[in-house]
C-alpha atoms as a PDB file:
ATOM      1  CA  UNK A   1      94.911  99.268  96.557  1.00  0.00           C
ATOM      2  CA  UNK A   2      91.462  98.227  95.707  1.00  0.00           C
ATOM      3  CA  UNK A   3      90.004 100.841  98.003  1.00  0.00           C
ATOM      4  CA  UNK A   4      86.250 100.789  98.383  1.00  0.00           C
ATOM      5  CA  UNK A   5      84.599 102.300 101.587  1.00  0.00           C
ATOM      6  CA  UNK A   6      81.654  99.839 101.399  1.00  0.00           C
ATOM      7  CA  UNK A   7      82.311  96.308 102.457  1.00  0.00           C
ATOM      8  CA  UNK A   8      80.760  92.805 103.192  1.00  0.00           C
ATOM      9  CA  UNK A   9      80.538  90.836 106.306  1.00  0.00           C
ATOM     10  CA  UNK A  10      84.474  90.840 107.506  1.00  0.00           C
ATOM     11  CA  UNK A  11      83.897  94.692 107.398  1.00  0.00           C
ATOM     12  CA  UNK A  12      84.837  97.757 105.121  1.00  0.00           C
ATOM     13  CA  UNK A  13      87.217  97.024 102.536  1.00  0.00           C
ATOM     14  CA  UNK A  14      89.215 100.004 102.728  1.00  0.00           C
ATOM     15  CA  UNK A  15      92.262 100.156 104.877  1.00  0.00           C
ATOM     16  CA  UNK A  16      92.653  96.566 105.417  1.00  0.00           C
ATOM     17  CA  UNK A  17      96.360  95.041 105.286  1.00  0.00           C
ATOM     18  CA  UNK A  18      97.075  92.657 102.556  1.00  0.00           C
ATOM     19  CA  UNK A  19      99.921  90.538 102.127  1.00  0.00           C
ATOM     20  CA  UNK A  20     100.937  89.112  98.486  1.00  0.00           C
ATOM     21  CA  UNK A  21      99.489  86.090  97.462  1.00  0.00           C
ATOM     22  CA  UNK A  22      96.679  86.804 100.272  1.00  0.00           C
ATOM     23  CA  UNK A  23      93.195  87.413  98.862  1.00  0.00           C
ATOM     24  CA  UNK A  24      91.515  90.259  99.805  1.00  0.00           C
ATOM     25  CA  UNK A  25      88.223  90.923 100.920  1.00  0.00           C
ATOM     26  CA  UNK A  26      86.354  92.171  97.858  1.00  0.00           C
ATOM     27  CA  UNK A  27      82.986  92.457  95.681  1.00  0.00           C
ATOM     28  CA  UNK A  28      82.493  88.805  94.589  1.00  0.00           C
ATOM     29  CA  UNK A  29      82.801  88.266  90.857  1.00  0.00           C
ATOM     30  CA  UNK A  30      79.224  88.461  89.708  1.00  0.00           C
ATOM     31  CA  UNK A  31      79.110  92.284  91.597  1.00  0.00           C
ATOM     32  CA  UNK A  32      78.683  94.907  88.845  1.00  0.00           C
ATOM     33  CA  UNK A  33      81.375  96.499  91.408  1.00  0.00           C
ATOM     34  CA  UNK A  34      83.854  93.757  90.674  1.00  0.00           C
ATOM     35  CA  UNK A  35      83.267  94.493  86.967  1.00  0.00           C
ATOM     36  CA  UNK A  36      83.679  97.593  86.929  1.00  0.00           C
ATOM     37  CA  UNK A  37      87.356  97.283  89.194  1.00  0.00           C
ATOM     38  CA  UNK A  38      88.252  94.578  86.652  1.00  0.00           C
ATOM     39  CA  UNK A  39      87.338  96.692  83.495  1.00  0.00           C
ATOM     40  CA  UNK A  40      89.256  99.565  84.974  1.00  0.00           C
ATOM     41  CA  UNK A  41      92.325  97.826  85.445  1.00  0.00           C
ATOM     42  CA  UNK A  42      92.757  95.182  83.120  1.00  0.00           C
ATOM     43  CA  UNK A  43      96.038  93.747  81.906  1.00  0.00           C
ATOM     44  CA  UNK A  44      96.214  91.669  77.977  1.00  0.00           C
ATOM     45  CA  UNK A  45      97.286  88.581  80.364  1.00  0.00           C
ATOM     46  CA  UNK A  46      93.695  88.387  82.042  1.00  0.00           C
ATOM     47  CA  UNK A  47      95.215  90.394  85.477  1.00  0.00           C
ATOM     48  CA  UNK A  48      94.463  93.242  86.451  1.00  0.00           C
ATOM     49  CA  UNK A  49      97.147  96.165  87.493  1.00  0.00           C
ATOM     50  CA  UNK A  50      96.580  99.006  89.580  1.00  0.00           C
ATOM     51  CA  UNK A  51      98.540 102.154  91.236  1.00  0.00           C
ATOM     52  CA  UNK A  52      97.998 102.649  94.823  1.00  0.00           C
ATOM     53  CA  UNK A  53      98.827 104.864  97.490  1.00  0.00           C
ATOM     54  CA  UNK A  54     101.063 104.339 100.707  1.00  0.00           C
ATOM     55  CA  UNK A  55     103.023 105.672 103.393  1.00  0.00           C
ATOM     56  CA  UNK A  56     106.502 104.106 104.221  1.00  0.00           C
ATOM     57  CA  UNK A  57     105.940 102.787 107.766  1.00  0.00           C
ATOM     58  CA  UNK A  58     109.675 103.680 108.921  1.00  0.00           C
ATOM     59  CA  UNK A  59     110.094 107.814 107.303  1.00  0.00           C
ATOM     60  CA  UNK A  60     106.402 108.532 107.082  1.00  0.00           C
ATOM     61  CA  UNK A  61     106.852 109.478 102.922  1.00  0.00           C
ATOM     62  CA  UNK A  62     104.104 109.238 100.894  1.00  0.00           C
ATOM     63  CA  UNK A  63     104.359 106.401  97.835  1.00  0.00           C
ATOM     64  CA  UNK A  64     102.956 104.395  95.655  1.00  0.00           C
ATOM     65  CA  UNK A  65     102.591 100.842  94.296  1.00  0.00           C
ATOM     66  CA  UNK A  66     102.194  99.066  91.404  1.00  0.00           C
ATOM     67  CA  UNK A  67     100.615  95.830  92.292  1.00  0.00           C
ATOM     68  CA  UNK A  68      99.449  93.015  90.072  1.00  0.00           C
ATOM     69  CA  UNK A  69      96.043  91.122  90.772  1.00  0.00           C
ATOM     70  CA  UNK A  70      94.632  87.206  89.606  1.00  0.00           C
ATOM     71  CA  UNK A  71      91.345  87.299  90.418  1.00  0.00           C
ATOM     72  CA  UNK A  72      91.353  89.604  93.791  1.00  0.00           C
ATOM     73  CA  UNK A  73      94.786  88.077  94.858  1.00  0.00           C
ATOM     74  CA  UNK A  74      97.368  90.557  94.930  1.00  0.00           C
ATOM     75  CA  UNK A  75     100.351  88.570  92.936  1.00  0.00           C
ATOM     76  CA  UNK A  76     103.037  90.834  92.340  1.00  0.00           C
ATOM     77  CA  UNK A  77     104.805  94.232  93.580  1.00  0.00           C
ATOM     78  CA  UNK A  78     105.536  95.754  90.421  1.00  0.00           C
ATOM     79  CA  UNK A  79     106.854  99.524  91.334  1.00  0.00           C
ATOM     80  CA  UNK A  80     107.249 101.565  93.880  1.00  0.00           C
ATOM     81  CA  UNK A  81     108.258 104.794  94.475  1.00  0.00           C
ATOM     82  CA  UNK A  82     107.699 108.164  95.958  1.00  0.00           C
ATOM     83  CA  UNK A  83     103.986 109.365  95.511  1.00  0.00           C
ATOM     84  CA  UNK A  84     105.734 112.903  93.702  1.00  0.00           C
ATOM     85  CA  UNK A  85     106.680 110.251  91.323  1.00  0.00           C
ATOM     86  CA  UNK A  86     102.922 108.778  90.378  1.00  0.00           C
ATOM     87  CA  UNK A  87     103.933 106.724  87.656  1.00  0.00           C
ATOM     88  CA  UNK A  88     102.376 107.476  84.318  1.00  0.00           C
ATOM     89  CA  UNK A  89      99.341 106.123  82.757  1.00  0.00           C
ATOM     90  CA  UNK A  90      97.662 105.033  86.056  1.00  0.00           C
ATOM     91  CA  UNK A  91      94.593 107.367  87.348  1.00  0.00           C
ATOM     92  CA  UNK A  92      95.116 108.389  91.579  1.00  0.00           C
END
């Protein structure tokens, strides 16, 4: 989700592990960066809602995940399911 291979002080943002309702490190919201993620993904309800790529920790399958953002907060698990199945209208 909100991959970026650059980063800020805590380190690259890429590959981190973020819970719901735990902000994640990302461009602050003056960045032209941030704009751009937010104009990319915008929702009508001011959110913004992105596909993502995963791996089930247990089987090792490839998935994906619909997840929800306020602001850079990750606020909701919307979908998931196997990567095979990318759901529609969401760029990998």
């Amino acid at each position: 989700m909100a991959s970026d291979f650059d980063g800020d002080d805590s380190g690259r943002f890429a590959f981190k592990e973020v819970r719901l309702q735990q902000r994640m490190s990302w461009w602050p919201a003056g960045h032209a960066k941030f704009a751009q993620w937010r104009n990319a993904f915008s929702a009508s309800d001011g959110t913004a809602v992105e596909a993502c790529t995963g791996e089930c920790e247990r089987c090792r399958a490839d998935l994906f995940g619909v997840i929800r953002f306020a602001d850079v907060t990750p606020i909701a698990l919307e979908a998931v399911g196997l990567d095979a199945d990318w759901p529609a209208g969401f760029s990998r």
